[in-house]
Protein backbone atom coordinates (compact mmCIF):
# COMPACT_ATOMS: atom_id res chain seq x y z
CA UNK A 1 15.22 -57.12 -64.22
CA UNK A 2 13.48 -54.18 -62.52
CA UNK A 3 14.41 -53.05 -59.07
CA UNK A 4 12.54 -50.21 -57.38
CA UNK A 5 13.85 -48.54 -54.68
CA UNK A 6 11.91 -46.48 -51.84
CA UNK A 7 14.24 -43.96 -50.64
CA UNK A 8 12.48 -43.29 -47.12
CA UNK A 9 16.05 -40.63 -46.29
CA UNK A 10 14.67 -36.84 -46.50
CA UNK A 11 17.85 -36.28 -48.02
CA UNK A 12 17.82 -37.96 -50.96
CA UNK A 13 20.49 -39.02 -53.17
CA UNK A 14 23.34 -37.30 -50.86
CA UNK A 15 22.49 -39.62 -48.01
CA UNK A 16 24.16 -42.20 -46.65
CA UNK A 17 21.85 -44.47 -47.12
CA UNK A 18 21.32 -44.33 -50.74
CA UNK A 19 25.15 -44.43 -50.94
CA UNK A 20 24.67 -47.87 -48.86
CA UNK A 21 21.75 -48.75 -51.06
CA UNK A 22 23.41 -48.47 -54.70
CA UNK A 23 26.08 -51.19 -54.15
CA UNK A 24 22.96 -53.81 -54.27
CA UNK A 25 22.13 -52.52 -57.66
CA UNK A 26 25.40 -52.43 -59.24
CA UNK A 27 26.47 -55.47 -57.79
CA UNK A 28 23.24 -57.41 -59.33
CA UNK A 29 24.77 -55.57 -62.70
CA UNK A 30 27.71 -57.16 -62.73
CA UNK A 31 25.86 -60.56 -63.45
CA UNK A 32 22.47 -59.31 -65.38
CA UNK A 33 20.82 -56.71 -67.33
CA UNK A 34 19.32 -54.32 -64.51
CA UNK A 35 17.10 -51.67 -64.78
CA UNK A 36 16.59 -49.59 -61.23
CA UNK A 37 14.47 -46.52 -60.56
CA UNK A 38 14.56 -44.53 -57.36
CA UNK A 39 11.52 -42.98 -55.58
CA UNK A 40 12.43 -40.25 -53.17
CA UNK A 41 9.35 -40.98 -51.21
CA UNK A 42 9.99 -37.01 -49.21
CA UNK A 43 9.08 -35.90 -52.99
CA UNK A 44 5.96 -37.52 -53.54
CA UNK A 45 2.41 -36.01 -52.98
CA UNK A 46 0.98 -39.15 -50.69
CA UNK A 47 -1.89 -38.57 -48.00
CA UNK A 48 -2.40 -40.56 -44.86
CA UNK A 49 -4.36 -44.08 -45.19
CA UNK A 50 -7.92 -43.26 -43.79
CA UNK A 51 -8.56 -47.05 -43.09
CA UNK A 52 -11.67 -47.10 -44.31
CA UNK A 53 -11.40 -50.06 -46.74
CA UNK A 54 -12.57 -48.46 -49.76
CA UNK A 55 -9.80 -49.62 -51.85
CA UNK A 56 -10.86 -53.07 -50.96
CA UNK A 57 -14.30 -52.88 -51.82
CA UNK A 58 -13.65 -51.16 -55.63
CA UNK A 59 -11.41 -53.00 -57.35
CA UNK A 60 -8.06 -51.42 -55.66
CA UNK A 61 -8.78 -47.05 -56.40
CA UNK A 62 -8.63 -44.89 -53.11
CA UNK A 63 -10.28 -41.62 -52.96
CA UNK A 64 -7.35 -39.53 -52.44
CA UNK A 65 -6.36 -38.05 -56.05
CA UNK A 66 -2.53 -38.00 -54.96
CA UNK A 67 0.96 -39.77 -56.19
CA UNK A 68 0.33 -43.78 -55.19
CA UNK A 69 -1.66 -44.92 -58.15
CA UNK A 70 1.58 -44.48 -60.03
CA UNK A 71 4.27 -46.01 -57.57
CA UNK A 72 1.47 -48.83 -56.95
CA UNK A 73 1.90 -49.51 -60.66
CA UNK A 74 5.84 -49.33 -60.92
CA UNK A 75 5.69 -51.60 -57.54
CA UNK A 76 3.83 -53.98 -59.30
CA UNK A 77 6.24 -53.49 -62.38
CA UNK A 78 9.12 -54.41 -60.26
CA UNK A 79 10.76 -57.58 -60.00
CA UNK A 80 13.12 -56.13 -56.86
CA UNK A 81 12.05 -53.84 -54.12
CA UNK A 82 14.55 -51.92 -52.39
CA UNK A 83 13.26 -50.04 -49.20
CA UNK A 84 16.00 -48.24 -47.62
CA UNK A 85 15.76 -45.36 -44.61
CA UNK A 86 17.99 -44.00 -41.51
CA UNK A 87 17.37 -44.86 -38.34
CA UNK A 88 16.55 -41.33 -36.78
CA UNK A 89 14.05 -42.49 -34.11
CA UNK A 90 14.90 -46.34 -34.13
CA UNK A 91 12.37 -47.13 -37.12
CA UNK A 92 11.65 -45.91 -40.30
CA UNK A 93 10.70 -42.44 -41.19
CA UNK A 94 7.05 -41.28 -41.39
CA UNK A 95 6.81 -40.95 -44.95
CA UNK A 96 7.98 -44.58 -46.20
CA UNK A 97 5.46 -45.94 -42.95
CA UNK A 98 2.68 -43.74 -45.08
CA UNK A 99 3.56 -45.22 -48.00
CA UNK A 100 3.62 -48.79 -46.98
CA UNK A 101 -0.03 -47.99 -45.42
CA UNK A 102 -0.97 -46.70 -48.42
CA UNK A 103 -0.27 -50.19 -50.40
CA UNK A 104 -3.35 -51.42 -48.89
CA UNK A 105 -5.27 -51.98 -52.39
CA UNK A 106 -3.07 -54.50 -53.48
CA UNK A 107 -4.91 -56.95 -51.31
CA UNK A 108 -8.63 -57.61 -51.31
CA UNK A 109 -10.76 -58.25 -48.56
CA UNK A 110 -11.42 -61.77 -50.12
CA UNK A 111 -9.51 -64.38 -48.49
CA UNK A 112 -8.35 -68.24 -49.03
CA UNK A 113 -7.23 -71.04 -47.09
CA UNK A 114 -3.85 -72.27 -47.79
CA UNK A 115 -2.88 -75.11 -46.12
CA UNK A 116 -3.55 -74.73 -42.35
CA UNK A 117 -3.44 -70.85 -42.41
CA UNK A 118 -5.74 -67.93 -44.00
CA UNK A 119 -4.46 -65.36 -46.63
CA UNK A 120 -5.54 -62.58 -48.42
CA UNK A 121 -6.25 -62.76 -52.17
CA UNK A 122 -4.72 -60.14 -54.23
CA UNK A 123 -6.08 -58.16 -56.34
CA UNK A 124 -5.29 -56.14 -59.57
CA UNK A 125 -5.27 -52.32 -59.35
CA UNK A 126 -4.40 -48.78 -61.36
């Protein structure tokens, strides 16, 4: 089993909150094979979401030449993500938000009806 983590602290793996978040893996390794990866997201190159929907028109590829078409892929490697950040300002920091915006091409614009409510179709990307 793959679990991902998305370390949203600025600092890293002396935090508190990474402390916090490594009991979940090793206590999932006391009963299976695990294999976990962090992502220090203060590390990664990622620009701001333009909102302009071009990921959602070509198949899932952004214009910005930057870090996410590789954590897109280990997201959609993982079987376990793990998004973990201080409270500073009473909600997660910038950089994990921009990263969540950024995940944006792993939807399409297509949509379905399931049962008495509307949902996007996913779509395959990197």
């Amino acid at each position: 089993m793959k679990i991902l983590v998305l370390n949203g602290s600025p600092k890293r793996d002396q935090s508190d909150t990474m402390h916090i978040t490594r009991a979940f893996p090793a206590g999932m390794a006391e009963g299976a094979e695990i294999e976990t990866e962090v992502i220090h997201v203060i590390d990664r190159h990622i620009e701001f979401c333009r909102g302009c929907f071009a990921c959602k028109r070509n198949g899932g590829s952004c214009g910005y030449q930057d870090d996410m078409p590789g954590i897109l892929q280990k997201i959609l490697d993982s079987d376990i993500l793990l998004f973990n950040f201080p409270l500073y300002c009473y909600g997660m920091l910038a950089a994990l938000k921009n990263l969540i915006d950024r995940t944006m091409p792993l939807s399409s614009m297509a949509i379905r009806k399931a049962d008495e409510r509307y949902e996007h179709v996913g779509q395959a990307i990197c």
